[in-house]
C-alpha atoms as a PDB file:
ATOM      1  CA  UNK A   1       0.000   0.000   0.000  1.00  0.00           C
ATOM      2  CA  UNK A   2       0.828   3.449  -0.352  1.00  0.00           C
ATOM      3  CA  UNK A   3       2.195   5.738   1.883  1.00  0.00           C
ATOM      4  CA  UNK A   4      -0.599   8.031   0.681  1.00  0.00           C
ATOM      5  CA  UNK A   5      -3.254   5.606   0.531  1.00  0.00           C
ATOM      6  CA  UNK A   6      -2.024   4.625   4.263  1.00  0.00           C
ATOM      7  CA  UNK A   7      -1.857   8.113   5.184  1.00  0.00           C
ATOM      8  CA  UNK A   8      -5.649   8.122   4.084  1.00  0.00           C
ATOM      9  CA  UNK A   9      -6.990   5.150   5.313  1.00  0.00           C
ATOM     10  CA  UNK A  10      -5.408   5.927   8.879  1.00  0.00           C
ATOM     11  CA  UNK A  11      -7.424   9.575   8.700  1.00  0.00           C
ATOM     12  CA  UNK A  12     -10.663   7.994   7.790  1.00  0.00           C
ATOM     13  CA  UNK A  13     -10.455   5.640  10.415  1.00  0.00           C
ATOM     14  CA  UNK A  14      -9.599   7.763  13.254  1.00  0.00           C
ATOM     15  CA  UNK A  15     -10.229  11.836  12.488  1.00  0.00           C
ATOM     16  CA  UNK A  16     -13.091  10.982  10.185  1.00  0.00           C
ATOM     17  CA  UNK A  17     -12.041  12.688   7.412  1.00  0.00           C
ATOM     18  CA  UNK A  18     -12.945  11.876   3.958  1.00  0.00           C
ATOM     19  CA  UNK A  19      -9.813  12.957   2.492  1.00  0.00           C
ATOM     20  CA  UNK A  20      -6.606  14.474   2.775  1.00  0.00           C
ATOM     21  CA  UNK A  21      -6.538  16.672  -0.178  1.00  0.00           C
ATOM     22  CA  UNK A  22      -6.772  20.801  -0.018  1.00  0.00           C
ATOM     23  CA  UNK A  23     -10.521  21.592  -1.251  1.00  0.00           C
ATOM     24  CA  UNK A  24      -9.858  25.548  -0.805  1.00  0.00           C
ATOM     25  CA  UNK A  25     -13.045  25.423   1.703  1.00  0.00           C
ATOM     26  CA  UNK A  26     -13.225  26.551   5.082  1.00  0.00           C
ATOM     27  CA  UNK A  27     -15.958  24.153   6.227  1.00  0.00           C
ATOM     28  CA  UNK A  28     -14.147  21.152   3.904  1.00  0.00           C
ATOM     29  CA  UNK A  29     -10.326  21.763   5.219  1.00  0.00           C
ATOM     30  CA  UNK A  30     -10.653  22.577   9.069  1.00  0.00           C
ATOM     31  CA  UNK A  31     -12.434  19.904  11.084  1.00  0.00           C
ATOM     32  CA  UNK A  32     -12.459  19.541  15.000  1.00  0.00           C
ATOM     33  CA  UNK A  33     -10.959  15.797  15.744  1.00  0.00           C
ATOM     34  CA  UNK A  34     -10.424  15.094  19.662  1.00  0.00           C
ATOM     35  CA  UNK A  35      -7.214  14.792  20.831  1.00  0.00           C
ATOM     36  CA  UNK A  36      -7.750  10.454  21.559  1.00  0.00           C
ATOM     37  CA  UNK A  37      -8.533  10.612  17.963  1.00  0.00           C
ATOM     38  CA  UNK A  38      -5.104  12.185  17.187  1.00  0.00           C
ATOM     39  CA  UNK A  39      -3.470  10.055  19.142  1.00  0.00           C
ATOM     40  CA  UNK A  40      -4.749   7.065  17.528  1.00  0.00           C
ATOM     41  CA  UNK A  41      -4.000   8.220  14.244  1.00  0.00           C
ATOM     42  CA  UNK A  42      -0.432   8.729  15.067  1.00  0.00           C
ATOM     43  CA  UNK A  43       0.144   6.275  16.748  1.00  0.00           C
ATOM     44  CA  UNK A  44      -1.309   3.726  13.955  1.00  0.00           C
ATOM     45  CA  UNK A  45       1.033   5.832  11.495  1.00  0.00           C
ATOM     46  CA  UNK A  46       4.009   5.254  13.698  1.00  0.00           C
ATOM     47  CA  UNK A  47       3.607   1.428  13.821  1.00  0.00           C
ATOM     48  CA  UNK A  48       2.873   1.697   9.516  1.00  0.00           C
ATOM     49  CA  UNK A  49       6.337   3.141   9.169  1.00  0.00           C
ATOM     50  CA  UNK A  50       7.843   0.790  11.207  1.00  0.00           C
ATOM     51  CA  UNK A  51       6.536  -2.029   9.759  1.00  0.00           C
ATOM     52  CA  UNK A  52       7.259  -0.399   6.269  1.00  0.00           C
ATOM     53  CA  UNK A  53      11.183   0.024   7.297  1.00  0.00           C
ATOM     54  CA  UNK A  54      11.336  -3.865   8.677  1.00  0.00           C
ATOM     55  CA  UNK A  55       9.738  -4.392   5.016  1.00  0.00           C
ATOM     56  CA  UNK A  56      12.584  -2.912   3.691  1.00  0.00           C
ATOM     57  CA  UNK A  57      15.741  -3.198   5.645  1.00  0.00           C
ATOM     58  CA  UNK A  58      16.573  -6.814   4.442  1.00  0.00           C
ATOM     59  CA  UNK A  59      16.952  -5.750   0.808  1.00  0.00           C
ATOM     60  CA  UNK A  60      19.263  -3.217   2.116  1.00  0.00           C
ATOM     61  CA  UNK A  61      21.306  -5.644   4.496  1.00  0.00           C
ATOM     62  CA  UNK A  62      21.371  -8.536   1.437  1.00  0.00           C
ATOM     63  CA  UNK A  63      22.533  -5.595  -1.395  1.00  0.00           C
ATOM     64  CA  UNK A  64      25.216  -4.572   1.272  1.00  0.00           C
ATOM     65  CA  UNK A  65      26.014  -8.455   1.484  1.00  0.00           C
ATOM     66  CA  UNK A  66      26.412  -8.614  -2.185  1.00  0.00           C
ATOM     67  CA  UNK A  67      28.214  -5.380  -2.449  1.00  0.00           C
ATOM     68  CA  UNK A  68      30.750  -6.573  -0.102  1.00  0.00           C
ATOM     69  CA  UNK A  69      31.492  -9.842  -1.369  1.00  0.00           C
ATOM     70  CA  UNK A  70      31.736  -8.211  -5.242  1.00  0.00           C
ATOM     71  CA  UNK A  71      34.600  -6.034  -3.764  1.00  0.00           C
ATOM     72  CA  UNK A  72      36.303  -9.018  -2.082  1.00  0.00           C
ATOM     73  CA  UNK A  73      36.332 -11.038  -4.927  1.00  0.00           C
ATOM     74  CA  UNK A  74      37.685  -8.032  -6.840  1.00  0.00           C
ATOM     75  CA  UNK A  75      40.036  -7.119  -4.890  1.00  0.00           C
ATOM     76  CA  UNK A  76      41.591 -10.741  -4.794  1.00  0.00           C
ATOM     77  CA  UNK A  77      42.006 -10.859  -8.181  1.00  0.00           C
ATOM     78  CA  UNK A  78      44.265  -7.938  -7.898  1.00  0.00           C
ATOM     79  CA  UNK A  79      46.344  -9.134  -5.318  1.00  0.00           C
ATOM     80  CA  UNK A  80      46.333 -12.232  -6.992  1.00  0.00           C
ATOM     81  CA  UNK A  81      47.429 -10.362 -10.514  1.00  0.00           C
ATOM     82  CA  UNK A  82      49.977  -8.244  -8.533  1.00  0.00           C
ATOM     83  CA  UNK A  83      51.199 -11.255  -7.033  1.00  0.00           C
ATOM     84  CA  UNK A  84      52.150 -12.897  -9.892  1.00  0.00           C
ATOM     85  CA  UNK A  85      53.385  -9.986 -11.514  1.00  0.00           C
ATOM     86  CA  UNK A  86      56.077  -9.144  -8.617  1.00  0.00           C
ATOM     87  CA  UNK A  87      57.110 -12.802  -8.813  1.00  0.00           C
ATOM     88  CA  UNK A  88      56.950 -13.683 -12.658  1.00  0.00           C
ATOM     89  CA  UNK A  89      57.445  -9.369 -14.237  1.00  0.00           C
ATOM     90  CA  UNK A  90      59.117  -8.470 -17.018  1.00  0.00           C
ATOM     91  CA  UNK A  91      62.495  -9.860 -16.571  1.00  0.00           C
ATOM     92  CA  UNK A  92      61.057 -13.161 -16.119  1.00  0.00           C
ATOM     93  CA  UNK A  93      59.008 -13.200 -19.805  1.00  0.00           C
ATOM     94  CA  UNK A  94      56.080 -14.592 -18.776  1.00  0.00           C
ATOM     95  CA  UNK A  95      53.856 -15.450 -21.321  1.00  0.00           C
ATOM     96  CA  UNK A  96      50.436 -14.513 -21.744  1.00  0.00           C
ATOM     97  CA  UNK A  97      49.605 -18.318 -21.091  1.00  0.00           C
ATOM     98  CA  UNK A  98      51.009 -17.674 -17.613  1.00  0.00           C
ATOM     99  CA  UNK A  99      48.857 -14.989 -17.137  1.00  0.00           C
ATOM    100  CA  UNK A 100      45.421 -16.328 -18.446  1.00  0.00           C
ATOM    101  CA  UNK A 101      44.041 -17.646 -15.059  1.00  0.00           C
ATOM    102  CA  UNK A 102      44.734 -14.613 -13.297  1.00  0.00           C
ATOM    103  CA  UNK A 103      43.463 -12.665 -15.888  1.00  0.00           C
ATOM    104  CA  UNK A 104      40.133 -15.245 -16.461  1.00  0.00           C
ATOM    105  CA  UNK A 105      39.368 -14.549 -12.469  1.00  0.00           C
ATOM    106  CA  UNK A 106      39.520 -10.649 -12.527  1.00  0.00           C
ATOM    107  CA  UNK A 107      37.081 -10.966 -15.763  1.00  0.00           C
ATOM    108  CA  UNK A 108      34.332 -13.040 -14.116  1.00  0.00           C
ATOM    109  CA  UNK A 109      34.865 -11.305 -10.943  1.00  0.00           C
ATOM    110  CA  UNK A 110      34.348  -8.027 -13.314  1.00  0.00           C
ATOM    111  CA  UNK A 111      32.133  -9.971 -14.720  1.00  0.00           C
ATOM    112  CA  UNK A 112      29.522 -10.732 -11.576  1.00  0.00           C
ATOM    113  CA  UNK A 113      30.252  -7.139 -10.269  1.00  0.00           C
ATOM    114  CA  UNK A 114      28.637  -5.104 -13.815  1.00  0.00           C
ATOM    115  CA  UNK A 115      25.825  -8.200 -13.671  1.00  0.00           C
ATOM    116  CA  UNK A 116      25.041  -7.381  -9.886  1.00  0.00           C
ATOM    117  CA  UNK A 117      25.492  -3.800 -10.303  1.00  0.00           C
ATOM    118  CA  UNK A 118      22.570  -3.865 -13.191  1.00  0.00           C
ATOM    119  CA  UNK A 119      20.411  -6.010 -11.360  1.00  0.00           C
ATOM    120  CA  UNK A 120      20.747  -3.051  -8.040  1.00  0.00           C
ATOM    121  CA  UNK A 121      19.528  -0.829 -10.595  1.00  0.00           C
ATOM    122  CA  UNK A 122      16.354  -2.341 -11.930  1.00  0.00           C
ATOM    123  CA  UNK A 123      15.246  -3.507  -8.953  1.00  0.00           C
END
């Protein structure tokens, strides 16, 4: 539900209001509500919002999960490429051959990190 349609619903229910939209009309836009009634209605909207955060805060906590294991699989790559390069550089002549694994991991780990990335931003 909406926060607007909540918004409404929790009005109705406890000020008696028929909506919460201006109607530019003294006797449509100013109502007397009792204070109990007021009370209600916040509270009621309190407990919506926190039950619309719980809603909510897993996706957050799983993204962050995701996020965090994209960088540590990234960033072992490149200690594993700079690894190999301190040990087998340039005055060893190692061959792109030697190189391929290293360089296979850092793609797919590239790889999963543009894949996850995209699917953070559709959904």
């Amino acid at each position: 539900m909406t926060k607007k349609k909540t918004l409404a619903e929790i009005a109705k229910k406890h000020l008696h209001l028929e909506t919460l939209e201006t109607r530019r009309s003294d006797s449509l836009d100013f109502h007397e509500v009792s204070v109990w009634g007021v009370k209600a209605a916040l509270e009621e909207a309190f407990t919506a919002g926190k039950r619309a955060a719980r809603q909510r805060q897993p996706k957050v906590i799983v993204s962050m999960q995701i996020l965090q294991n994209i960088t540590g699989d990234l960033l072992e790559s490149l200690e594993d490429l700079l690894g190999f390069a301190e040990v087998y550089g340039p005055s060893h002549r190692a061959t792109y051959e030697d190189w391929s694994e290293y360089f296979e991991v850092a793609r797919a780990a590239i790889a999963k990190a543009k894949n996850t990335t995209l699917h953070q931003e559709q959904g």
